[in-house]
N, C-alpha and C. Protein backbone atom coordinates (compact mmCIF):
# COMPACT_ATOMS: atom_id res chain seq x y z
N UNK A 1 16.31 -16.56 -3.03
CA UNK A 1 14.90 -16.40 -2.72
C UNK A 1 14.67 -15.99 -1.26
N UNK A 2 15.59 -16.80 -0.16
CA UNK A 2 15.33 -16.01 1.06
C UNK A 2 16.18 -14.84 0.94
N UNK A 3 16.53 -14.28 0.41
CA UNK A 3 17.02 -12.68 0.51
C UNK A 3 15.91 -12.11 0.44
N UNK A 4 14.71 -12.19 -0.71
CA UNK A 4 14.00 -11.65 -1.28
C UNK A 4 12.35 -11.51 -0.52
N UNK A 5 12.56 -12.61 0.48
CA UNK A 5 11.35 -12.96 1.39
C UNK A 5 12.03 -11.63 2.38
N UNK A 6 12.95 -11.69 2.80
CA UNK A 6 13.26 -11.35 4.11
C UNK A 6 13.24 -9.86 3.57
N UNK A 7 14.05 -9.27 2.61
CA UNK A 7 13.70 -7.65 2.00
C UNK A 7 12.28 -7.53 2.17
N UNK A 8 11.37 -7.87 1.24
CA UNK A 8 10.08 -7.93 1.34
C UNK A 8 9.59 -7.52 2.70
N UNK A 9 9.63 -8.43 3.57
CA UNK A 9 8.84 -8.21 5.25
C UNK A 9 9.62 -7.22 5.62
N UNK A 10 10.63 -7.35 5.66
CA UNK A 10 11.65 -5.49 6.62
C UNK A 10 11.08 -4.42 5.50
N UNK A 11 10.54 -4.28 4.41
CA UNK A 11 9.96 -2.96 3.90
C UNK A 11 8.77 -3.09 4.07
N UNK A 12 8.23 -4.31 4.28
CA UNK A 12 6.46 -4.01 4.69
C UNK A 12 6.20 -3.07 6.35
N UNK A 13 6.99 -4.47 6.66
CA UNK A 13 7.21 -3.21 8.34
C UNK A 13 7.64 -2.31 8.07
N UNK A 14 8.30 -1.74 7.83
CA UNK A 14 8.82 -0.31 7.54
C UNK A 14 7.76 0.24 6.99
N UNK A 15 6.93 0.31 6.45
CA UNK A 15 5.74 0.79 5.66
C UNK A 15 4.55 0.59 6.59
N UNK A 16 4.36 -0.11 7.24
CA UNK A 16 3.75 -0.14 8.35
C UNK A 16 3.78 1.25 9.38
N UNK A 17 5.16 0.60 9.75
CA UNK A 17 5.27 1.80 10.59
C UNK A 17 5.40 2.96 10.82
N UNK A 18 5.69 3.57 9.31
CA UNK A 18 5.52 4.89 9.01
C UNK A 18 4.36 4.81 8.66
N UNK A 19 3.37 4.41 8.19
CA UNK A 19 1.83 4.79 7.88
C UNK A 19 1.06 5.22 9.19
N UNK A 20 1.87 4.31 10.47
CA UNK A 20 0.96 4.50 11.59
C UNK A 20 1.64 5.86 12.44
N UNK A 21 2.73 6.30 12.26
CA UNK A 21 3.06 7.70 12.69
C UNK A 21 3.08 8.65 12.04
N UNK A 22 3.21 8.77 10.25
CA UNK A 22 3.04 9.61 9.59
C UNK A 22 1.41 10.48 9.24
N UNK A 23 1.42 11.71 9.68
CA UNK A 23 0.13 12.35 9.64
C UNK A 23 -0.04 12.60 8.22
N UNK A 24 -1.88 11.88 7.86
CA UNK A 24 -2.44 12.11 6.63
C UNK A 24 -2.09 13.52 5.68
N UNK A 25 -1.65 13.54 4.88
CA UNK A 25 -1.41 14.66 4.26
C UNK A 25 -2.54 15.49 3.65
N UNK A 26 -2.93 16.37 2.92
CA UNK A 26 -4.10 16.93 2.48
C UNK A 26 -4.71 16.26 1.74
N UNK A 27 -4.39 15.57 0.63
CA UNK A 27 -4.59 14.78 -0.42
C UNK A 27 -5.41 13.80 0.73
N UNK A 28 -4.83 13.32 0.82
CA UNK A 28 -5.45 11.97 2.10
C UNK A 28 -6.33 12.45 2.94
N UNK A 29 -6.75 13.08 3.19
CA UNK A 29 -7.57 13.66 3.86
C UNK A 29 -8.95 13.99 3.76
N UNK A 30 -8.60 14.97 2.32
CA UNK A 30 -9.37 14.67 1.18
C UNK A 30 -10.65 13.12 1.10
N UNK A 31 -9.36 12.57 0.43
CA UNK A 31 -10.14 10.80 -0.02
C UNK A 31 -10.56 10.37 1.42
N UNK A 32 -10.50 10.75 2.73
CA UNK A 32 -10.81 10.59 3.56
C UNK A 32 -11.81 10.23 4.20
N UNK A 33 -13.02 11.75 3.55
CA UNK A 33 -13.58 12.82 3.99
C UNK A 33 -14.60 11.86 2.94
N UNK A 34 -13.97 11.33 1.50
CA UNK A 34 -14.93 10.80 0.73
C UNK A 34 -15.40 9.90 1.02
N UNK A 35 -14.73 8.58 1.74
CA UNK A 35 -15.25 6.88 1.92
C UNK A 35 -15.83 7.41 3.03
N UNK A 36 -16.19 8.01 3.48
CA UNK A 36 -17.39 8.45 4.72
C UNK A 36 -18.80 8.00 3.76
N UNK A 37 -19.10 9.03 2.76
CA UNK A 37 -19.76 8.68 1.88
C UNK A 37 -19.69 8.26 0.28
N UNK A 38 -19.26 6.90 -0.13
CA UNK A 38 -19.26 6.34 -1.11
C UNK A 38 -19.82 6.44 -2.29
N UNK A 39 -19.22 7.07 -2.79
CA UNK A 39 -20.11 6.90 -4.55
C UNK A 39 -19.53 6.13 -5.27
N UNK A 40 -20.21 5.91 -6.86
CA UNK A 40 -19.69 5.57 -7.68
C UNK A 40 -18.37 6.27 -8.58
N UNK A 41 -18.61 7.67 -8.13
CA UNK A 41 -17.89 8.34 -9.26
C UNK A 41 -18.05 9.71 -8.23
N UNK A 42 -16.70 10.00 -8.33
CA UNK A 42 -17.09 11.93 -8.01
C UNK A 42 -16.18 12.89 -9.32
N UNK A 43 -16.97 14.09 -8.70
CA UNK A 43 -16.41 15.03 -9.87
C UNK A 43 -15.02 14.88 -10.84
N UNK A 44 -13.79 14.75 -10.00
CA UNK A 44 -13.17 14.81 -10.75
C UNK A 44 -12.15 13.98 -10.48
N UNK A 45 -12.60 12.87 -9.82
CA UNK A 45 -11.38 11.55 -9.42
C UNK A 45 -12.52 10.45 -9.53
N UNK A 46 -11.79 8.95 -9.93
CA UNK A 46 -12.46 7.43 -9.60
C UNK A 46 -12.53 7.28 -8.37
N UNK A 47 -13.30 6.37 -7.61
CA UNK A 47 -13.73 5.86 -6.51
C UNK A 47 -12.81 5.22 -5.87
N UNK A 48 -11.86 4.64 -6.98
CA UNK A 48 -10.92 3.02 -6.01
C UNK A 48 -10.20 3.84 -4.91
N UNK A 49 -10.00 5.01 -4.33
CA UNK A 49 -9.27 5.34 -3.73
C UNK A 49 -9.74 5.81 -2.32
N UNK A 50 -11.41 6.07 -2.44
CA UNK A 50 -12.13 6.13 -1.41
C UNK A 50 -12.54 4.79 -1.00
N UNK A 51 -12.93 4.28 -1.63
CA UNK A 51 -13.02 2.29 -1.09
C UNK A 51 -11.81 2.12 -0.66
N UNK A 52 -10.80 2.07 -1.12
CA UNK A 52 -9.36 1.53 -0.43
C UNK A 52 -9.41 2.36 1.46
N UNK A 53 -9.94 3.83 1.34
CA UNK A 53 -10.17 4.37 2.55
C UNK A 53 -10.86 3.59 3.54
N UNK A 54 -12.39 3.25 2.53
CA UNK A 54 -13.33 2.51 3.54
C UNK A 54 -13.03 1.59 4.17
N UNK A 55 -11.77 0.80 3.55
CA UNK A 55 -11.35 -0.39 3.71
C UNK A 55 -10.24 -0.14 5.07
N UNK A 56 -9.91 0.66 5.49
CA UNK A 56 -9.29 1.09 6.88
C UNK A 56 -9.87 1.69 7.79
N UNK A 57 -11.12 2.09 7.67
CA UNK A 57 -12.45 2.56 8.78
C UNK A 57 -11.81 1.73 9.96
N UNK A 58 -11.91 0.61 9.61
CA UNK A 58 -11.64 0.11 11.05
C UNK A 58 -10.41 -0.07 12.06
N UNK A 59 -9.34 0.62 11.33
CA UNK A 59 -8.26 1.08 11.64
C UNK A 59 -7.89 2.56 12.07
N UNK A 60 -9.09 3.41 12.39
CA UNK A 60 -8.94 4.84 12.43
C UNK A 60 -8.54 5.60 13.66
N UNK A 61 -9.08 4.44 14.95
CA UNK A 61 -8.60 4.76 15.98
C UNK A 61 -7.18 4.68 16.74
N UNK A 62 -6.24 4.09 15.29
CA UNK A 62 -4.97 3.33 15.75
C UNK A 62 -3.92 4.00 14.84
N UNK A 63 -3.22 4.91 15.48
CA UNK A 63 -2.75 6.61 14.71
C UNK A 63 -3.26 6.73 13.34
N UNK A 64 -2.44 6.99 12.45
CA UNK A 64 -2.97 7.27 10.82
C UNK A 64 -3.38 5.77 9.75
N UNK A 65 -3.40 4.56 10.68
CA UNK A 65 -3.48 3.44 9.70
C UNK A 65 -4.73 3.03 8.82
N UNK A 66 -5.11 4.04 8.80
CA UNK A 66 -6.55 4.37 7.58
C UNK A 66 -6.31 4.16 6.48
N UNK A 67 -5.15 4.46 6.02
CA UNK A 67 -3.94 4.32 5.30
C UNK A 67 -3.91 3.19 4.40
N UNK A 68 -4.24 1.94 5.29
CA UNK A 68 -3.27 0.85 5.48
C UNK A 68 -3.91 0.14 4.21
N UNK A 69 -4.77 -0.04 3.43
CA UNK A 69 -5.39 -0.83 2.70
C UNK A 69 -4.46 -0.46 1.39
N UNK A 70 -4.28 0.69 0.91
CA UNK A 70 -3.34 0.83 -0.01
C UNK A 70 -2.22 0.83 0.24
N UNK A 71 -1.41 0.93 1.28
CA UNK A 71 -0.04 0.11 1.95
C UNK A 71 -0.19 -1.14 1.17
N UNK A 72 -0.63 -1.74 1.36
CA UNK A 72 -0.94 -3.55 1.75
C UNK A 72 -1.36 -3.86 0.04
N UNK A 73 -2.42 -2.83 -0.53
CA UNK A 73 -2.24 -3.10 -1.93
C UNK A 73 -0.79 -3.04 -2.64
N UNK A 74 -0.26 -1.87 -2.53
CA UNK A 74 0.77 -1.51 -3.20
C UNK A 74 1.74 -2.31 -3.31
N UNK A 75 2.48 -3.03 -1.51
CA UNK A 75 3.62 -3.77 -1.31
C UNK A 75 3.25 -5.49 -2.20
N UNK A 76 1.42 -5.46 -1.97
CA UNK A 76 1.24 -6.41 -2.50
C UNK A 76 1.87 -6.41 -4.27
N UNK A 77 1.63 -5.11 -4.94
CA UNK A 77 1.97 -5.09 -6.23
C UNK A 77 3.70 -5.79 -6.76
N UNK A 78 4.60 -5.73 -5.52
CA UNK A 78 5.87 -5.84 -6.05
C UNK A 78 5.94 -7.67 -6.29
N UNK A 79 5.06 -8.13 -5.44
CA UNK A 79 4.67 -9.99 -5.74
C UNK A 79 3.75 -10.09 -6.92
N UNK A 80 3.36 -9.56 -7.85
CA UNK A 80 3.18 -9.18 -9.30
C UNK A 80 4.36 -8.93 -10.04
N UNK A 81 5.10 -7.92 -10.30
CA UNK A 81 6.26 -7.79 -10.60
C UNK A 81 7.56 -8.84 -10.44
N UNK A 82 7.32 -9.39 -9.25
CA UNK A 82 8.51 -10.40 -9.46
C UNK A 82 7.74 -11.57 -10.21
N UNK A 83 6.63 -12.22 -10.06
CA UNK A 83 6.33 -12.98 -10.93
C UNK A 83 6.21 -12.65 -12.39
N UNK A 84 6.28 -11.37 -13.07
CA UNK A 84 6.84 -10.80 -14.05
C UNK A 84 8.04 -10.94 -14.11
N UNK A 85 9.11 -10.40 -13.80
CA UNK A 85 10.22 -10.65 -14.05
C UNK A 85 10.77 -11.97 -13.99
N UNK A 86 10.33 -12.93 -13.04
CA UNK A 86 10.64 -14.44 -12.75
C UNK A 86 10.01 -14.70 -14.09
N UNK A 87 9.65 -14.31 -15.19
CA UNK A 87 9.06 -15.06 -16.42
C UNK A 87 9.61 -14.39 -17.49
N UNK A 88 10.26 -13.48 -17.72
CA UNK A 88 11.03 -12.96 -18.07
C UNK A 88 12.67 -13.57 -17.78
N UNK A 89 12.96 -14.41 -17.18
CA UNK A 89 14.11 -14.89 -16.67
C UNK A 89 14.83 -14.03 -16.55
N UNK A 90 14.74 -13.19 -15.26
CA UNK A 90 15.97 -12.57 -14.88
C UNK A 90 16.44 -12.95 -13.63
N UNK A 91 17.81 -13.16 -13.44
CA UNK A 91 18.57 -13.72 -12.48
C UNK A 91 17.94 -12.53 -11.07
N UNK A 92 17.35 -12.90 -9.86
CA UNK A 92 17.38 -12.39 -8.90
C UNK A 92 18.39 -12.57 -7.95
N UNK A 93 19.03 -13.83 -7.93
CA UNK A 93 20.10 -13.83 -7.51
C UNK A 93 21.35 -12.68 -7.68
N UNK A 94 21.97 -12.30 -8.54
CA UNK A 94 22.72 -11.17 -8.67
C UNK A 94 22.65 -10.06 -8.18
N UNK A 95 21.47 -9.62 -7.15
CA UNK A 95 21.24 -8.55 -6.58
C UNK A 95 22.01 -8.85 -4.95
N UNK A 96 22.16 -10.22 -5.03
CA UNK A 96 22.68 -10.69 -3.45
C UNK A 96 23.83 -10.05 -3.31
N UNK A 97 24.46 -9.27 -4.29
CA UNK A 97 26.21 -9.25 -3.81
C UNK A 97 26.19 -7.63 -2.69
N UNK A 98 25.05 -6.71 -2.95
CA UNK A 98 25.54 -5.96 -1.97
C UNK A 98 24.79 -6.49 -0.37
């Protein structure tokens, strides 16, 4: 289990820190341009991705971490998954050998 804490935080930082030097790509830019102004629905995409934007407004002045709300969702998703698999009984231990 502390293998699995300690992986965890060295890929969050790592994800961190490329979010905050890596420049927004077009796509991102895009959804950007949208949580400026919020709708319910646009033409041809759902909203959750411009809210996840809005949700780093206040991170915009601090390189690309605008980013960061779906960072932070996503890494959050793999603590879903292991409590899936932890119910599923699969040995996490066995990954320790490399």
């Amino acid at each position: 289990m502390p293998f699995l804490i300690l992986f965890f935080s060295i890929t969050l930082i790592l994800k961190l820190i490329l979010c905050y030097f890596l420049p927004l790509l077009p796509d991102e830019s895009y959804y950007w341009v949208w949580s400026h102004n919020l709708q319910l629905s646009y033409f041809d995409h759902p909203p959750m991705i411009a809210w996840l934007f809005k949700l780093g407004h206040p991170f915009e002045n601090y390189g690309h971490l605008v980013r960061i709300a779906g960072v932070l969702l996503g890494h959050a998703n793999l603590i879903t998954w292991y409590f899936i698999f932890k119910n599923l009984h699969i040995d996490f231990e066995k990954f320790k050998t490399w």
